[in-house]
Protein backbone atom coordinates (compact mmCIF):
# COMPACT_ATOMS: atom_id res chain seq x y z
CA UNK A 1 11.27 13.55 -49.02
CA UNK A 2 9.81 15.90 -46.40
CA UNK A 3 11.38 14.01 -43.14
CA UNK A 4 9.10 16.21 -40.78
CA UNK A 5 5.72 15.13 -42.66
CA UNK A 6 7.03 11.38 -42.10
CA UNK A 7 7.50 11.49 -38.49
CA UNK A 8 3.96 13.42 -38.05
CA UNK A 9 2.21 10.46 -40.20
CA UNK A 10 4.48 7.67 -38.12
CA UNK A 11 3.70 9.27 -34.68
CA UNK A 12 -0.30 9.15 -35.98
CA UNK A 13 -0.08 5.71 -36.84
CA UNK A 14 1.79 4.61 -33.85
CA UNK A 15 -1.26 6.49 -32.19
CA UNK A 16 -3.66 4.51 -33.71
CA UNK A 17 -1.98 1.41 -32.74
CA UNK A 18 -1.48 2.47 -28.97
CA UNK A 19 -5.74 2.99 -29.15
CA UNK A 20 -6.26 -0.38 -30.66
CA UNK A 21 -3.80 -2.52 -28.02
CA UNK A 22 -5.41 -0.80 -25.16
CA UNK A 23 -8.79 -1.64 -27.03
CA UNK A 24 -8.36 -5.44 -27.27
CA UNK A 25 -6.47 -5.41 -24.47
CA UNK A 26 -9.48 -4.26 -21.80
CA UNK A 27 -11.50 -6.87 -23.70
CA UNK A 28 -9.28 -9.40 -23.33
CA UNK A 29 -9.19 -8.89 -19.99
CA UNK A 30 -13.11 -8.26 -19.72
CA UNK A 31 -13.61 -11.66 -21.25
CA UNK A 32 -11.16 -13.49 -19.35
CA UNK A 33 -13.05 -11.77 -15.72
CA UNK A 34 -9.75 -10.31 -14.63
CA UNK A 35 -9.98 -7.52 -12.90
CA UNK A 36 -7.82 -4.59 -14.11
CA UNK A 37 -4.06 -4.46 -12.48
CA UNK A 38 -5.09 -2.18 -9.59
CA UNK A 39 -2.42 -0.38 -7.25
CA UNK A 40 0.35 -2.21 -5.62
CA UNK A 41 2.72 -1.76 -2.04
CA UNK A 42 1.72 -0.36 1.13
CA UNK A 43 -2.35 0.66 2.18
CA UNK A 44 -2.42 3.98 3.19
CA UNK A 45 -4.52 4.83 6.59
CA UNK A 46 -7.34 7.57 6.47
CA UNK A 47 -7.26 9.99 9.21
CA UNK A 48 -10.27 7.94 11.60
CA UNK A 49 -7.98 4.85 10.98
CA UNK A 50 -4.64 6.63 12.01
CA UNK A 51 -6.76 8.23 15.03
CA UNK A 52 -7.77 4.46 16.06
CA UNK A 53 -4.33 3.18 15.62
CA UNK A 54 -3.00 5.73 18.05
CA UNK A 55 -5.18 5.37 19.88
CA UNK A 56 -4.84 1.50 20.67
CA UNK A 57 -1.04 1.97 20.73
CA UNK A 58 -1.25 4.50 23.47
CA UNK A 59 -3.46 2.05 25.54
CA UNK A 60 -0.85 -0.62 24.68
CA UNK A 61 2.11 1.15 26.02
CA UNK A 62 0.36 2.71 29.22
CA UNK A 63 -0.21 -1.01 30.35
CA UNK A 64 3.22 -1.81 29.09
CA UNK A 65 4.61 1.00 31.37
CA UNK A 66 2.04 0.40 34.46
CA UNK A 67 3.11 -3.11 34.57
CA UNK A 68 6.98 -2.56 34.42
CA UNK A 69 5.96 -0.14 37.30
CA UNK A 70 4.46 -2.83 38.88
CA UNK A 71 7.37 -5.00 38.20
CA UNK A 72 9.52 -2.70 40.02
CA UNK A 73 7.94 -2.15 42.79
CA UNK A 74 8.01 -6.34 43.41
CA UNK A 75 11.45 -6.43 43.39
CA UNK A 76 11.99 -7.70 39.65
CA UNK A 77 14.30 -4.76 38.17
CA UNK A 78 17.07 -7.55 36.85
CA UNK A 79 15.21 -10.60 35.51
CA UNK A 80 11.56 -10.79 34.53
CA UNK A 81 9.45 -12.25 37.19
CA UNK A 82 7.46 -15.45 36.12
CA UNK A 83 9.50 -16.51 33.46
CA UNK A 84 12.16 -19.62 35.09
């Protein structure tokens, strides 16, 4: 028995059968109108996106800064004014 010509003929066959799952499997899922598992976890930004992103933030925390300034200069350093 010629254990190397057995594996070769098992690794074809379990070729075969890999093919013919992935086979019925797309048309399973191409019947059913599933889409095909795409990718999962976090989007990843492209650079314009990044650029707008940074953009907004360092807009955000300007004003966030200008109106602790502002703040300050009234006289509310301990408690924040408005709120009680």
């Amino acid at each position: 028995m010629d254990v190397h010509k057995t594996l070769r003929e098992l690794y074809e066959e379990k070729r075969r059968l890999d093919e013919a799952i992935d086979r019925l499997e797309r048309r399973l899922l191409g019947v059913a109108g599933k889409k095909a598992p795409g990718r999962r976890g976090r989007k990843t930004m492209g650079d314009a996106e990044r650029a707008e992103v940074s953009r907004r933030m360092r807009a955000y925390w300007e004003a966030r800064r200008a109106q602790r300034k502002k703040e300050r200069s009234n006289g509310c350093e301990e408690s924040p004014c408005g709120n009680g």
